[in-house]
N, C-alpha and C. Protein backbone atom coordinates (compact mmCIF):
# COMPACT_ATOMS: atom_id res chain seq x y z
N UNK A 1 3.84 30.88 14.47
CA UNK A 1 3.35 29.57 14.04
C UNK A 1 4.25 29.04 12.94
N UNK A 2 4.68 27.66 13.12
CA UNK A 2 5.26 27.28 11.69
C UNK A 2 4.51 27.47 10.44
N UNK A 3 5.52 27.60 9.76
CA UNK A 3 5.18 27.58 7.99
C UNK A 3 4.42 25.86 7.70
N UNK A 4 4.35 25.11 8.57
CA UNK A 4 4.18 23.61 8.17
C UNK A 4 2.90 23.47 9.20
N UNK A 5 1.46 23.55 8.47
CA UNK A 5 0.41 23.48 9.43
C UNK A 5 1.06 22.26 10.20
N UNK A 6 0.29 22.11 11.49
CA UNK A 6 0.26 20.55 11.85
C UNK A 6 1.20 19.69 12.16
N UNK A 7 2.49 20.56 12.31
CA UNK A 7 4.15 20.20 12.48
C UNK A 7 4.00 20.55 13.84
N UNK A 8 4.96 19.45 14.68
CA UNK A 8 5.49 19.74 15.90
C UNK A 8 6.80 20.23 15.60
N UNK A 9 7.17 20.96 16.43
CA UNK A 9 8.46 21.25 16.26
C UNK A 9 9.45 20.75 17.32
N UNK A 10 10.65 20.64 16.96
CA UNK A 10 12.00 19.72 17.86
C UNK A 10 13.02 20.40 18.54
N UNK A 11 13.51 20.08 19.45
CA UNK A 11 13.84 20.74 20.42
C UNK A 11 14.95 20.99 19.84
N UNK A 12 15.89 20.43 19.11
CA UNK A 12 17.17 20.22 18.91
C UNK A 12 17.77 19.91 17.40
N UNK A 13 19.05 19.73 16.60
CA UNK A 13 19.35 19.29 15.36
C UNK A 13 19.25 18.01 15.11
N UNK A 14 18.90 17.19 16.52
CA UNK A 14 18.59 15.71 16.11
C UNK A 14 17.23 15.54 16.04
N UNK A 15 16.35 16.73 16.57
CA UNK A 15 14.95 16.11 16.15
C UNK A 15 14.43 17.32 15.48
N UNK A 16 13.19 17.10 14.93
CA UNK A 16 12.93 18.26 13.27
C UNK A 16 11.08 18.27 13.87
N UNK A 17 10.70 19.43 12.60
CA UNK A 17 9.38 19.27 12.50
C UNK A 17 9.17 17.82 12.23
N UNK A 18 7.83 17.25 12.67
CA UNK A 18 7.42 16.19 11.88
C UNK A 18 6.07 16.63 12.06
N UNK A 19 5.05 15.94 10.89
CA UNK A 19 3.82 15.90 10.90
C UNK A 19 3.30 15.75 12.23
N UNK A 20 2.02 15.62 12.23
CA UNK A 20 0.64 14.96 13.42
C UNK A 20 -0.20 14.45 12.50
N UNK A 21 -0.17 13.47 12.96
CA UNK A 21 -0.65 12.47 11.64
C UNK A 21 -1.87 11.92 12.04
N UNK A 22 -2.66 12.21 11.11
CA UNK A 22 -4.01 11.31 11.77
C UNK A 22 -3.90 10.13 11.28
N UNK A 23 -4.98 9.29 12.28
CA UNK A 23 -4.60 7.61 11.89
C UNK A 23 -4.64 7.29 10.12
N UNK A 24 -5.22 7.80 9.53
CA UNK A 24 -5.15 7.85 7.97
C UNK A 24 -4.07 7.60 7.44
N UNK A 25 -3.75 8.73 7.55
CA UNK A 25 -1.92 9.64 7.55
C UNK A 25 -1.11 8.06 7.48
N UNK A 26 -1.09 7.75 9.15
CA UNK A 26 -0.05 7.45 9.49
C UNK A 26 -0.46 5.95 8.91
N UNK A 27 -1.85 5.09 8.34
CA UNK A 27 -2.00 4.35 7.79
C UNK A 27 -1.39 4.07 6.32
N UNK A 28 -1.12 5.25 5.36
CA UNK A 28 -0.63 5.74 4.91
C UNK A 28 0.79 5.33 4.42
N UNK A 29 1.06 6.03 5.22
CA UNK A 29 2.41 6.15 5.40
C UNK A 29 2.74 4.70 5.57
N UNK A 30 2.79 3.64 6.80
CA UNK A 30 2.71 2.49 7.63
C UNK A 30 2.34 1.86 6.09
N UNK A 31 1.67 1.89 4.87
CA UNK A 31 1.70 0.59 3.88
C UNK A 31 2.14 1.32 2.68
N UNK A 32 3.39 2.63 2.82
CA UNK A 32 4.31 2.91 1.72
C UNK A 32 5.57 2.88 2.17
N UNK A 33 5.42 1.96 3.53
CA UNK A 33 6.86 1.90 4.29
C UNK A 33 7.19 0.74 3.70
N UNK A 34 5.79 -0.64 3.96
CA UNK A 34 6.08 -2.19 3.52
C UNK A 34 6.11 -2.14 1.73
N UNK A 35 5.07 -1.47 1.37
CA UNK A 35 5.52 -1.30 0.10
C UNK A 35 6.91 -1.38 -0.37
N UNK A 36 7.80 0.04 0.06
CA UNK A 36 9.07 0.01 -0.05
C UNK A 36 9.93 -1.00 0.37
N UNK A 37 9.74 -1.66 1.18
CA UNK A 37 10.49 -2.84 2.04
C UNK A 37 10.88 -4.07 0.88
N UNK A 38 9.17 -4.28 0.50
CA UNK A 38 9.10 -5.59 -0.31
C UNK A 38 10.10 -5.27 -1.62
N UNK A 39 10.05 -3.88 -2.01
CA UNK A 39 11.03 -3.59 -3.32
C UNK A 39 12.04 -3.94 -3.59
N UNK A 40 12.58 -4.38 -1.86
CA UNK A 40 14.09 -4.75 -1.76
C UNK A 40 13.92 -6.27 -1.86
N UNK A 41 13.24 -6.63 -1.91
CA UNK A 41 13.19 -8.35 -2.11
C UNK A 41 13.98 -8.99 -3.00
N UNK A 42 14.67 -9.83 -3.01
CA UNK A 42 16.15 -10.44 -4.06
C UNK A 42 17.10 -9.71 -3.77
N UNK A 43 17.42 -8.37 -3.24
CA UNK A 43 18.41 -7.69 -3.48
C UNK A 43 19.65 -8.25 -3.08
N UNK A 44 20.54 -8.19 -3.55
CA UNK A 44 22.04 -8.95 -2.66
C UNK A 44 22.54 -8.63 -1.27
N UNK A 45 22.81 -8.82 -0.37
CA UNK A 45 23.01 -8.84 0.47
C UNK A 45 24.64 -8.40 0.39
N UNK A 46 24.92 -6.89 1.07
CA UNK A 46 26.29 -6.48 0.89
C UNK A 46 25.88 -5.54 2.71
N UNK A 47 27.12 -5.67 3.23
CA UNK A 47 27.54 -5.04 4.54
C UNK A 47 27.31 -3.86 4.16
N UNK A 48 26.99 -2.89 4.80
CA UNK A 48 27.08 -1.19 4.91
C UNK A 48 25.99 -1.00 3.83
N UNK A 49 25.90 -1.65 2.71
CA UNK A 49 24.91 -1.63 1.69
C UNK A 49 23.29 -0.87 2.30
N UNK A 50 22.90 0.26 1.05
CA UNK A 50 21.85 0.90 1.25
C UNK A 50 20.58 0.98 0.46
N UNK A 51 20.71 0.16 -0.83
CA UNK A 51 20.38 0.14 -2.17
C UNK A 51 19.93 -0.80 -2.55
N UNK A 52 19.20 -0.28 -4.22
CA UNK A 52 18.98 -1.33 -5.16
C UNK A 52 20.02 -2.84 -5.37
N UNK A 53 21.24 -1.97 -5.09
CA UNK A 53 22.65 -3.02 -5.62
C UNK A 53 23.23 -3.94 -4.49
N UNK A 54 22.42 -3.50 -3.59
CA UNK A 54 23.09 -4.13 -2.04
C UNK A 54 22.71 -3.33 -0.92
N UNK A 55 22.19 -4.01 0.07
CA UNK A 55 21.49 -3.48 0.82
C UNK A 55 21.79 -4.73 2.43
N UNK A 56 22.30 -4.61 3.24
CA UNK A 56 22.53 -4.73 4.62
C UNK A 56 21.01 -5.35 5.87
N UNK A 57 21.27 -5.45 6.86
CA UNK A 57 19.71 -5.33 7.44
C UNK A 57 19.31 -4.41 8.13
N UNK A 58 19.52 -3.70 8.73
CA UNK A 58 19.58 -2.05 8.71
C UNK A 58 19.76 -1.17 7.58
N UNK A 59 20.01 -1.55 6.70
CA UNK A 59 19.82 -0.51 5.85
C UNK A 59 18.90 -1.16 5.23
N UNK A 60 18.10 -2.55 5.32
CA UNK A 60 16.73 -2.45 4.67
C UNK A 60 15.84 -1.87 5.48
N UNK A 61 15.82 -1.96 6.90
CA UNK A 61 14.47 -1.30 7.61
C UNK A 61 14.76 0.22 7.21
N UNK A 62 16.20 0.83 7.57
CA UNK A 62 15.78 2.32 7.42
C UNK A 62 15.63 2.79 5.84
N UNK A 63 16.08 2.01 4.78
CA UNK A 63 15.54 2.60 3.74
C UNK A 63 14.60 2.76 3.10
N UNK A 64 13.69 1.31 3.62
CA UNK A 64 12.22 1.48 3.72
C UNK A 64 11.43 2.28 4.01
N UNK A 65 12.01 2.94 5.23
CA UNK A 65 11.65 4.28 5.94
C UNK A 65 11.81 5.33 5.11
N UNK A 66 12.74 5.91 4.68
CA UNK A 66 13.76 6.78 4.18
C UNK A 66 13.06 6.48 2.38
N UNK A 67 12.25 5.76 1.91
CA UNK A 67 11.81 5.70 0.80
C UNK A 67 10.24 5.89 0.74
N UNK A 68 9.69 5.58 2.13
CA UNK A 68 8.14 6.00 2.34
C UNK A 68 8.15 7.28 2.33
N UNK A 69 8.97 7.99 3.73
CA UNK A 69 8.95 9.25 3.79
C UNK A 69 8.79 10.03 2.49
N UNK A 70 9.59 9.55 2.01
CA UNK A 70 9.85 10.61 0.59
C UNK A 70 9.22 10.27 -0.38
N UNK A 71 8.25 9.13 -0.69
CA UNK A 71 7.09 9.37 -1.68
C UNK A 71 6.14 9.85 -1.20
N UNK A 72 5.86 9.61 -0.11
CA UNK A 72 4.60 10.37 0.82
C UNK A 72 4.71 12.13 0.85
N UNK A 73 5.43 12.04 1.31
CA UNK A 73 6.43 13.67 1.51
C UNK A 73 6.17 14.38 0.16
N UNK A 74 6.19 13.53 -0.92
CA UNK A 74 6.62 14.72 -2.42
C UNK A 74 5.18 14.33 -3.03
N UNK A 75 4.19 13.09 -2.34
CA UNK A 75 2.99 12.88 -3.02
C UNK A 75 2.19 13.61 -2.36
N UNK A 76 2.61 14.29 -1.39
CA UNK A 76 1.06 14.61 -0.58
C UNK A 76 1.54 16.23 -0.12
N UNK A 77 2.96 16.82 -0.92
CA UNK A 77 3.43 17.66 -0.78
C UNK A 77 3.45 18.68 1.05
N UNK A 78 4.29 17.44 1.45
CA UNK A 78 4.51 17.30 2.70
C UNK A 78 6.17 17.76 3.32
N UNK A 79 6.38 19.10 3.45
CA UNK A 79 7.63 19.22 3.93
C UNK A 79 8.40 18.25 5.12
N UNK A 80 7.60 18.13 6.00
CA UNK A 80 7.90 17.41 7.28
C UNK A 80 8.59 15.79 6.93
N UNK A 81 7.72 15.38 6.10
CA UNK A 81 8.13 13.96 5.59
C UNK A 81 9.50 14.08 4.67
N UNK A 82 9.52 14.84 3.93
CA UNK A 82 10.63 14.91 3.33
C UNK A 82 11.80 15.26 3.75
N UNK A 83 12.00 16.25 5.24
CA UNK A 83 12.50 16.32 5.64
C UNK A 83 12.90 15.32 6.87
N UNK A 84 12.22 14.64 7.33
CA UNK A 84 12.63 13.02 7.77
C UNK A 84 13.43 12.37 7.15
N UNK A 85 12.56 12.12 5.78
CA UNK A 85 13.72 11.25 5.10
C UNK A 85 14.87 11.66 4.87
N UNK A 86 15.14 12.76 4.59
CA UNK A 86 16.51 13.19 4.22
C UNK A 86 17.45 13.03 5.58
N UNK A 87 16.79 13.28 7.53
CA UNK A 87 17.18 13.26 8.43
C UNK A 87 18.08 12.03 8.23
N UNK A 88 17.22 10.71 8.34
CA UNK A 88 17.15 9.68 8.54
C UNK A 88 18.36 9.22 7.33
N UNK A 89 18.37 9.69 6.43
CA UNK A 89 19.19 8.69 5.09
C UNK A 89 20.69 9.68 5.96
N UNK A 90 20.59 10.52 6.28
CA UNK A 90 21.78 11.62 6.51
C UNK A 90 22.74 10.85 7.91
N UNK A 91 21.31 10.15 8.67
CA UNK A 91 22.52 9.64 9.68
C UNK A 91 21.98 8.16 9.89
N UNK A 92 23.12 7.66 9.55
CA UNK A 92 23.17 6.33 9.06
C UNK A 92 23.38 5.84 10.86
N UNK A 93 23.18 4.08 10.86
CA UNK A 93 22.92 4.19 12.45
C UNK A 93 22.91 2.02 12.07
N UNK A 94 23.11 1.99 13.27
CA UNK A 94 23.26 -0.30 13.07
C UNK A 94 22.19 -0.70 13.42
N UNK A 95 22.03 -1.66 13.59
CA UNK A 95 21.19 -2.52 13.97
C UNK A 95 20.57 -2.35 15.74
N UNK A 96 21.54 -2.17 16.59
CA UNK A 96 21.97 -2.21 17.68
C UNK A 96 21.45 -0.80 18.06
N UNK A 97 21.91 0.32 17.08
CA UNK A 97 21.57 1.49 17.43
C UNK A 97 19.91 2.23 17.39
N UNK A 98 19.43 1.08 16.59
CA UNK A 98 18.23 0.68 16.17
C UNK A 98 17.12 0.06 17.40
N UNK A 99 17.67 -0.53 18.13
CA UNK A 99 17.33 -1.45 18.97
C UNK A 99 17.53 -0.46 20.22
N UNK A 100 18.21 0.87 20.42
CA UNK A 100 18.42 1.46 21.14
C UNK A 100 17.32 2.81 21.09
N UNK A 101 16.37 2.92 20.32
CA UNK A 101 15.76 3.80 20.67
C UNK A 101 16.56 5.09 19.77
N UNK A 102 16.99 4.34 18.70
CA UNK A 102 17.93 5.43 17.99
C UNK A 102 17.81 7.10 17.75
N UNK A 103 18.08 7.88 18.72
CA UNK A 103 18.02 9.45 18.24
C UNK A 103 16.54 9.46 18.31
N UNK A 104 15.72 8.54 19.03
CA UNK A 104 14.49 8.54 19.02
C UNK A 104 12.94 8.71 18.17
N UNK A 105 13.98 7.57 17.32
CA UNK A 105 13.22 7.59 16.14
C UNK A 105 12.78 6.35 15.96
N UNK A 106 12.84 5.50 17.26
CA UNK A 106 12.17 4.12 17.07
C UNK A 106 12.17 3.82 18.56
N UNK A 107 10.94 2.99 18.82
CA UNK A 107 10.61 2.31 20.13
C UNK A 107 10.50 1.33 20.35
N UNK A 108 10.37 0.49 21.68
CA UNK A 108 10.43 -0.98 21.59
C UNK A 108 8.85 -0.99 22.22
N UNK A 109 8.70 -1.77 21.57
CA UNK A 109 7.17 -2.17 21.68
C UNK A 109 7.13 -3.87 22.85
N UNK A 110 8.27 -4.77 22.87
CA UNK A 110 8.05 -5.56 23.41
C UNK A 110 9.00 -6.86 23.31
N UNK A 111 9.91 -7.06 24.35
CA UNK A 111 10.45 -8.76 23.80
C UNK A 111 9.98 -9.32 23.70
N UNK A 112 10.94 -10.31 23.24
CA UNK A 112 10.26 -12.26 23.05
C UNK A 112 11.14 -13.04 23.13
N UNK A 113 11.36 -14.18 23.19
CA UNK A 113 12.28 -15.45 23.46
C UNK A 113 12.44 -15.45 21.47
N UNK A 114 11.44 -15.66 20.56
CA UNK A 114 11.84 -16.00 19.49
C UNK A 114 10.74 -15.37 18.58
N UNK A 115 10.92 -15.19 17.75
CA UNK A 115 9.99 -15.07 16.07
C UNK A 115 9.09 -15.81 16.27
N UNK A 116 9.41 -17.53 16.24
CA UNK A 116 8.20 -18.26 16.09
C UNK A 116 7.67 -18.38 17.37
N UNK A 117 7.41 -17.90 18.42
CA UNK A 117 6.36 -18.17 19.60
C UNK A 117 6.23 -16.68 20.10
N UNK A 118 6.60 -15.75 18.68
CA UNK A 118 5.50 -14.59 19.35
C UNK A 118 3.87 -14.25 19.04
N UNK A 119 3.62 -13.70 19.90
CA UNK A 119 2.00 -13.59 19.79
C UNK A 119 1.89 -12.05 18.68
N UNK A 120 1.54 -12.43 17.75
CA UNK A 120 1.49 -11.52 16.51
C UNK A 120 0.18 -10.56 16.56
N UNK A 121 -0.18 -10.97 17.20
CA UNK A 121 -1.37 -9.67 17.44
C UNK A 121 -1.46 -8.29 18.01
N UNK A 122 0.08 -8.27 18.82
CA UNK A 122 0.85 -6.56 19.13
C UNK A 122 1.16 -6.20 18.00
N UNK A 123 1.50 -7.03 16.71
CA UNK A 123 2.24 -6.19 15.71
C UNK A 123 1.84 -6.18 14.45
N UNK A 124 2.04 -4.64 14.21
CA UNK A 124 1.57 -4.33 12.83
C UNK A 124 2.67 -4.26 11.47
N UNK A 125 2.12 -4.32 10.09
CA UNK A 125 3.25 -4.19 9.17
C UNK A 125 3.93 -3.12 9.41
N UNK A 126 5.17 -3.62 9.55
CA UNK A 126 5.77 -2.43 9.27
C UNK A 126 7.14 -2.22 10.70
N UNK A 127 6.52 -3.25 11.89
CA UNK A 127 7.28 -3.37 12.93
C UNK A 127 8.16 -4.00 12.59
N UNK A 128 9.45 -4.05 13.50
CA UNK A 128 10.53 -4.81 12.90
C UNK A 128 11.36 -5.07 14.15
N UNK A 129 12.27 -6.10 13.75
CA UNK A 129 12.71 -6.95 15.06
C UNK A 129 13.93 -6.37 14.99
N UNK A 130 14.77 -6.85 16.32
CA UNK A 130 16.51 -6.47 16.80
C UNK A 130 16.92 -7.54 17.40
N UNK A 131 17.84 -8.21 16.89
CA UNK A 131 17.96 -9.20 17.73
C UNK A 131 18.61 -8.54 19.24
N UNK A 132 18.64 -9.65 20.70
CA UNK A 132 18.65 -9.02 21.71
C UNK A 132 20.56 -8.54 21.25
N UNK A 133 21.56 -9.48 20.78
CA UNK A 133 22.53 -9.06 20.95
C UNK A 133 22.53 -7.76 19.60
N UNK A 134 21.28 -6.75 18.69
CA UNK A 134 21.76 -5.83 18.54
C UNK A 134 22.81 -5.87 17.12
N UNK A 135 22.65 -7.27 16.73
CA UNK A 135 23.05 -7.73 15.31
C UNK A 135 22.54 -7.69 14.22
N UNK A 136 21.68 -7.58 13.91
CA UNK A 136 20.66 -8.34 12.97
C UNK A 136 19.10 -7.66 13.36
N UNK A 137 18.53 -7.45 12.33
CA UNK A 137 17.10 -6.62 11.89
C UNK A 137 16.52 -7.77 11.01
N UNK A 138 14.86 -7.78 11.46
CA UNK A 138 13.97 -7.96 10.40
C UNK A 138 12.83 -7.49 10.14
N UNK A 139 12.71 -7.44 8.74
CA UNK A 139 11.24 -6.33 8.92
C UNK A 139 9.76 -6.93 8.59
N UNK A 140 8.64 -7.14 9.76
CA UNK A 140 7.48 -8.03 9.63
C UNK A 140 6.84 -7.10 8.57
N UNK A 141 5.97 -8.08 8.16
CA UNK A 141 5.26 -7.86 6.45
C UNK A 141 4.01 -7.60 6.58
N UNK A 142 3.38 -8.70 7.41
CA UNK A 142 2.07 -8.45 7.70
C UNK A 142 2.15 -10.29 7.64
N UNK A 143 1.00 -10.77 7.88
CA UNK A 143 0.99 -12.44 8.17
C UNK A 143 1.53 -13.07 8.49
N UNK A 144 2.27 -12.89 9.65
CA UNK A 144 3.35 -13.62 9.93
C UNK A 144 4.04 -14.17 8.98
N UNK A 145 4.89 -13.11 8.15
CA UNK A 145 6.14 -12.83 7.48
C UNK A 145 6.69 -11.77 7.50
N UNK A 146 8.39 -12.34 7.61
CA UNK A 146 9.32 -11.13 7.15
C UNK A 146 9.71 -10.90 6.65
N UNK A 147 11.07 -10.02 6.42
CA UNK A 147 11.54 -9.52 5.25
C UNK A 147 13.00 -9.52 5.44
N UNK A 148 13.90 -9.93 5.59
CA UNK A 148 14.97 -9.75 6.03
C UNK A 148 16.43 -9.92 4.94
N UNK A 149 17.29 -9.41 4.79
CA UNK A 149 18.83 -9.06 4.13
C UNK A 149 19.46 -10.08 5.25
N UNK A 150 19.71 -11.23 4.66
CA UNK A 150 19.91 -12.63 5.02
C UNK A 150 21.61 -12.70 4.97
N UNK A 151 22.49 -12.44 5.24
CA UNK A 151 23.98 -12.58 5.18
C UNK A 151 24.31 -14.28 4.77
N UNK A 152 23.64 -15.03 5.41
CA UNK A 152 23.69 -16.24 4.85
C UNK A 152 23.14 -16.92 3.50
N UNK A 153 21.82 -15.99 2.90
CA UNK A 153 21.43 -16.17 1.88
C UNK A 153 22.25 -15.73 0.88
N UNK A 154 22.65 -14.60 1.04
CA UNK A 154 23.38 -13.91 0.45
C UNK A 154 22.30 -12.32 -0.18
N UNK A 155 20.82 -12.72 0.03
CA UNK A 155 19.88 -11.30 -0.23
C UNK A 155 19.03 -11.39 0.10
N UNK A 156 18.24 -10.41 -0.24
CA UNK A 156 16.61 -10.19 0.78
C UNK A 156 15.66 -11.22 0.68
N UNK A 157 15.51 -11.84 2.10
CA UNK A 157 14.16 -13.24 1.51
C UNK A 157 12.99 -12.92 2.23
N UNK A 158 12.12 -13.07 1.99
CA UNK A 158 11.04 -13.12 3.11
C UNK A 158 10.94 -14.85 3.45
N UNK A 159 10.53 -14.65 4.98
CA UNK A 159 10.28 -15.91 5.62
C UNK A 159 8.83 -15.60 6.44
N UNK A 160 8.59 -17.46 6.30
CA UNK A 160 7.36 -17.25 6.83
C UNK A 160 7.48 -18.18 7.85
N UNK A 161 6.57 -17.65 9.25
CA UNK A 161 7.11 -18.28 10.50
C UNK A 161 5.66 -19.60 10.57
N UNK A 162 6.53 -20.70 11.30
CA UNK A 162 7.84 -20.93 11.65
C UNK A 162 8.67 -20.92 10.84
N UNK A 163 10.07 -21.02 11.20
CA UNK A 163 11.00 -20.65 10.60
C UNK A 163 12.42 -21.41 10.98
N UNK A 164 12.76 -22.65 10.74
CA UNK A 164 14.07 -22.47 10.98
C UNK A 164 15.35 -22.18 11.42
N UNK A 165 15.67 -20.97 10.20
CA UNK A 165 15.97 -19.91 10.47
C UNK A 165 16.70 -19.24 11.95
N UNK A 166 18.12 -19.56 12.09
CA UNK A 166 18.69 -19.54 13.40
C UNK A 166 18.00 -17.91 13.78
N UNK A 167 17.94 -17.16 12.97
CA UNK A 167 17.77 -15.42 13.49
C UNK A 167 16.03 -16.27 14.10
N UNK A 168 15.50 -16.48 13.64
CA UNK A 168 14.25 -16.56 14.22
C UNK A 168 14.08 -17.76 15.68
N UNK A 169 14.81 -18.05 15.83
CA UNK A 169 14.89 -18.70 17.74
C UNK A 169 16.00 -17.85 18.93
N UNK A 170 15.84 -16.37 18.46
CA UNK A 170 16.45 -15.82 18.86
C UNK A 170 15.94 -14.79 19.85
N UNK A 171 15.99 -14.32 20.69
CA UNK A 171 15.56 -13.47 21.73
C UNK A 171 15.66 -12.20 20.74
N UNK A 172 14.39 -11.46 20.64
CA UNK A 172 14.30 -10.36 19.67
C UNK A 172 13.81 -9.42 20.80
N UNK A 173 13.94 -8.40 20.71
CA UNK A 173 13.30 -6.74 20.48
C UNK A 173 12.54 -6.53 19.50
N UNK A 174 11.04 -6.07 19.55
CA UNK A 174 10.18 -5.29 18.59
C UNK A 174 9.51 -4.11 18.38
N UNK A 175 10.15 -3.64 17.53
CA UNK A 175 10.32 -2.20 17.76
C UNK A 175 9.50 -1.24 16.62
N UNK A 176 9.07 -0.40 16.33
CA UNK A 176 8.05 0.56 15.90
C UNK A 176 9.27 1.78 15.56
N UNK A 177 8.76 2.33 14.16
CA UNK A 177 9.37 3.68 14.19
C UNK A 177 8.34 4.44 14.63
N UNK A 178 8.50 5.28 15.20
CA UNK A 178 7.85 6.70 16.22
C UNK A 178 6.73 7.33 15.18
N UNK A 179 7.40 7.51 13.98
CA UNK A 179 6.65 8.03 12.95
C UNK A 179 5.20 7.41 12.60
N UNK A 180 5.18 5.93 12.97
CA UNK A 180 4.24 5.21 12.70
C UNK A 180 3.45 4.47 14.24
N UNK A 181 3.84 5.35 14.93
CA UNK A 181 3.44 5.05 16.36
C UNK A 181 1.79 5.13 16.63
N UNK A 182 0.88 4.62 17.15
CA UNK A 182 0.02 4.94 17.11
C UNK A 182 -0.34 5.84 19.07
N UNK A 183 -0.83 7.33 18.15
CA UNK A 183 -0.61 8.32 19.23
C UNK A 183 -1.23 7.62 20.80
């Protein structure tokens, strides 16, 4: 039996123990992900950027991730989570790769023609978009708003739909990390 009650274990070096999360858990978890998200709000907008100092749009959804994990993980003295996050910060991955079901650590829950004429009632905080060409990430907030590392803004804005906003009349992918999947 693992040392980690309640851990599945992974077949391989790309996939690890992770928890079994009861809906709690993974409730949990799912509003110290947006928590983390919103932290990045103002941040500047820098390519490859992962951080306080600059942060990318992929590297805001996964550090969001990669910052829940690991308060959850060290608050609730949770090996599995902590060891996610560290997975996840360790292999860095695009937008595109994101949108791909990355190392299978995210799913698509559903297209759409655009942001503003989707039906928001499939999605919970914490889901986050791809655009179809695999460019560009945004991460929904909860109320029909997002969160997004704006290259044109120059840093993290949230928008509220409708929107403008060329990324938002765009054929998206919406996608779920696995972690926050509901079983």
């Amino acid at each position: 039996m693992d040392a980690c009650l309640g851990c599945r274990s992974g077949g391989n070096d790309s996939t690890y123990s992770r928890p079994a999360r009861p809906a709690g858990r993974r409730a949990k978890l799912r509003q110290g992900y947006v928590v983390a998200l919103n932290r990045y709000e103002s941040v500047p907008y820098v390519w490859g950027g992962e951080g306080l100092r600059g942060i990318d749009c992929s590297g805001l959804v996964r550090r969001g991730m990669i910052d829940a994990d690991l308060k959850t993980g060290f608050a609730t003295a949770n090996p599995a989570l902590i060891r996610a996050g560290c997975d996840l910060w360790w292999h860095d991955c695009s937008a595109k790769a994101l949108k791909e079901e990355y190392r299978h650590q995210t799913q698509l829950l559903l297209t759409t023609s655009s942001l503003n004429h989707l039906n928001y009632a499939a999605l919970l905080p914490g889901d986050f978009a791809v655009t179809d060409s695999g460019v560009h990430t945004l991460a929904y907030i909860g109320n029909q708003t997002w969160l997004e590392a704006d290259p044109g803004a120059w840093k993290v804005i949230k928008v509220k739909i409708p929107s403008k906003i060329a990324w938002f009349s765009q054929p998206m992918h919406i996608m779920r990390w696995r972690q926050l999947a509901t079983p």
